[in-house]
C-alpha atoms as a PDB file:
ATOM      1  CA  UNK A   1     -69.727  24.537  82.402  1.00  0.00           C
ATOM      2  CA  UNK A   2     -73.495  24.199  81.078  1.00  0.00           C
ATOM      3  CA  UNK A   3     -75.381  26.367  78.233  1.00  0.00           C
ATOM      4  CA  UNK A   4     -78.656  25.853  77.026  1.00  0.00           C
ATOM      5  CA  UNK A   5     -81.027  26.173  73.919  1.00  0.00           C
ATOM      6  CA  UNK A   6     -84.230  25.895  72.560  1.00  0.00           C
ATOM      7  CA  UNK A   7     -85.401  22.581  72.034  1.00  0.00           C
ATOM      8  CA  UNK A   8     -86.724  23.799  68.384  1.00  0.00           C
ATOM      9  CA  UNK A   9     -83.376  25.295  67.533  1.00  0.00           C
ATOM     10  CA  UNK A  10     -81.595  22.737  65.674  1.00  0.00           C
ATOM     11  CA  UNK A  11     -78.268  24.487  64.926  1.00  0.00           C
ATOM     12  CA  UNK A  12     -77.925  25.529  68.554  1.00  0.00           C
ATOM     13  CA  UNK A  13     -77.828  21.818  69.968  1.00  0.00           C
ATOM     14  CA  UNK A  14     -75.600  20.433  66.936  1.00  0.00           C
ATOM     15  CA  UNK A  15     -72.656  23.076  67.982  1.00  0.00           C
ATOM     16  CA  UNK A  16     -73.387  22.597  71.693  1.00  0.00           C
ATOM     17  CA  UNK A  17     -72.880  18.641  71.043  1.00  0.00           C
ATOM     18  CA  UNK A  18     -69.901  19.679  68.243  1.00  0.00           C
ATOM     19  CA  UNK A  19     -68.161  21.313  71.448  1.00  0.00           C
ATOM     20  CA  UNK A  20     -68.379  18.070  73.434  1.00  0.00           C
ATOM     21  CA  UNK A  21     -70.732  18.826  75.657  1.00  0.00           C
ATOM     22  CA  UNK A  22     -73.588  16.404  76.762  1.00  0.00           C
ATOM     23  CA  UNK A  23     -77.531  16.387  77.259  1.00  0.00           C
ATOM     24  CA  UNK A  24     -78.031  17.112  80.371  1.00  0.00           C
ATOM     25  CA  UNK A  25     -81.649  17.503  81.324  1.00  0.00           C
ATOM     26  CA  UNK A  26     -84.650  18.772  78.941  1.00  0.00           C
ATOM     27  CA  UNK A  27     -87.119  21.744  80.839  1.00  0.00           C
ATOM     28  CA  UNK A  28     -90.533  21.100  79.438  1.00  0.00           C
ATOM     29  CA  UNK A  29     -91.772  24.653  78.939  1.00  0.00           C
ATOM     30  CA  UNK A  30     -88.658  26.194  80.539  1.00  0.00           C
ATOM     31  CA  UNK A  31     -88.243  29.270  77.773  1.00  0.00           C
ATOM     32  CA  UNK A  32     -90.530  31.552  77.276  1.00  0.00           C
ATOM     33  CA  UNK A  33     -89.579  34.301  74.345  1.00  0.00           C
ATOM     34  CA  UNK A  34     -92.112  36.918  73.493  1.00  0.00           C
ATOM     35  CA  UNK A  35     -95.499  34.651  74.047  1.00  0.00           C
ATOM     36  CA  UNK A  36     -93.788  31.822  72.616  1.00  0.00           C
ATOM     37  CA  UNK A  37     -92.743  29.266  75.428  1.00  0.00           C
ATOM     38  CA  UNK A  38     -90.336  26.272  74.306  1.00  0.00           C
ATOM     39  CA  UNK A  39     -88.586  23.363  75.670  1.00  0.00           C
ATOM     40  CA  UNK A  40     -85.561  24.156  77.107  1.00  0.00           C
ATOM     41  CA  UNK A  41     -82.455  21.759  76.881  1.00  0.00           C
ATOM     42  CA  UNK A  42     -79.589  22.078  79.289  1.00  0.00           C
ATOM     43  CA  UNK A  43     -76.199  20.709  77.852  1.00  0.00           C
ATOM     44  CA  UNK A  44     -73.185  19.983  80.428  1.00  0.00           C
ATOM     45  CA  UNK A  45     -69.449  19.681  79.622  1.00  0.00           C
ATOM     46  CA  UNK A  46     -66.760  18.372  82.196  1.00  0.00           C
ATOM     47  CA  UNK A  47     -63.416  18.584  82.055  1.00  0.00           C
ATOM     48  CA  UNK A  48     -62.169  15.197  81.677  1.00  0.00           C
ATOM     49  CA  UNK A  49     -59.655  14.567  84.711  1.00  0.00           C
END
């Protein structure tokens, strides 16, 4: 499963990390929102076998 967030949203990447999921890769400029454009972090969790 992966989800993502803004790099600037704070709150977003605590709950993603809360949840046990792990930094996966970081998108330099990889969300744009209006004309805003941020840094997009992608977050990966895996069912532990």
């Amino acid at each position: 499963m992966t989800a993502w967030c803004a790099a600037e949203n704070i709150g977003s990447h605590r709950v993603l990390e809360k949840a046990g999921m792990k930094l996966l890769s970081t998108e330099k400029n990889g969300l744009e929102v209006g004309d805003r454009v941020y840094d997009k972090l992608i977050y990966e969790y895996r069912r532990q076998a």
